[in-house]
Protein backbone atom coordinates (compact mmCIF):
# COMPACT_ATOMS: atom_id res chain seq x y z
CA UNK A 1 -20.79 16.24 -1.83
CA UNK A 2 -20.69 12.93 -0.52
CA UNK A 3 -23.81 11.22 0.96
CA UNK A 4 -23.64 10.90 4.52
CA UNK A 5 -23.98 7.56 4.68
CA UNK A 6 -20.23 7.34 2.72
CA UNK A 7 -17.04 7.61 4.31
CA UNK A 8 -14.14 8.56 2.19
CA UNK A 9 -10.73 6.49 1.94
CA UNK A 10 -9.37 9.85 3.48
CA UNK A 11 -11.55 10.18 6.64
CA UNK A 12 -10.02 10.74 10.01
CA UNK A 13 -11.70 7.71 11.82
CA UNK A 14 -10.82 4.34 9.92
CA UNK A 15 -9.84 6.15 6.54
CA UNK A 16 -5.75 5.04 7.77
CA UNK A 17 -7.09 1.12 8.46
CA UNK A 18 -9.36 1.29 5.09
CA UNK A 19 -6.15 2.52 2.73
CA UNK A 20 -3.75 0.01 4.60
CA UNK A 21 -6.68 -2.63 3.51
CA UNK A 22 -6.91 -1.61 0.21
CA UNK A 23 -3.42 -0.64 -0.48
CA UNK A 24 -3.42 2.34 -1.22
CA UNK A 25 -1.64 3.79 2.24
CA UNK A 26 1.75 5.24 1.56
CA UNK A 27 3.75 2.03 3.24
CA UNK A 28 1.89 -0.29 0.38
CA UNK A 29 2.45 1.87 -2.60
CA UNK A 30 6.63 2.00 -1.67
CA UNK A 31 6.51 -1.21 -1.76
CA UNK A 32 4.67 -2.12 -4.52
CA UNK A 33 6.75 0.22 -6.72
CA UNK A 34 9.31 -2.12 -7.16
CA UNK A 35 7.07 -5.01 -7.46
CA UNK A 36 6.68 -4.84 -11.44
CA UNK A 37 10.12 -4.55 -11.96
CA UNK A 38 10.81 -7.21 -10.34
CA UNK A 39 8.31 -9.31 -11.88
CA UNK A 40 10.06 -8.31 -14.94
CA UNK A 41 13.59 -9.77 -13.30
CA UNK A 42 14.55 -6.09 -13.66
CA UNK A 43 15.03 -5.59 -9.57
CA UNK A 44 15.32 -8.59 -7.37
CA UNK A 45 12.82 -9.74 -5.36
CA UNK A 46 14.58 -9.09 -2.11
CA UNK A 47 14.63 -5.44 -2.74
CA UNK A 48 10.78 -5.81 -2.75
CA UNK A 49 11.16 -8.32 0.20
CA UNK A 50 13.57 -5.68 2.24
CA UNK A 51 10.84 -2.68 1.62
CA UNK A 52 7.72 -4.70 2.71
CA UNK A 53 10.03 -5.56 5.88
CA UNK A 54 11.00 -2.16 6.74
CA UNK A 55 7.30 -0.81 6.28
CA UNK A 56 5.82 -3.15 7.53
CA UNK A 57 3.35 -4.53 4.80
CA UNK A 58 2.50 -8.23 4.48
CA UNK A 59 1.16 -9.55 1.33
């Protein structure tokens, strides 16, 4: 159980604004999927570019 005084990442009020924060909403994880590869020259960087775009994430 979690104290009261804790909210989890997944928590109806905020929990959405919290994972955008830390990264972890769905929109941030697509596009930091092909971050590493591209890093690695193995996808370009405007494929990472185009997905941040389309989901909206700034980094």
């Amino acid at each position: 159980m979690t104290p009261a005084r804790l909210r989890p990442l997944g928590q109806p009020r905020g929990g959405s604004a919290a994972r955008r924060h830390f990264g972890v909403d769905a929109e941030s994880v697509t596009v930091a999927a092909p971050a590493a590869p591209a890093r690695r020259g193995e996808v370009t960087a405007e494929t990472v570019r185009r997905a941040a775009e389309r989901y909206g994430v700034r980094f």
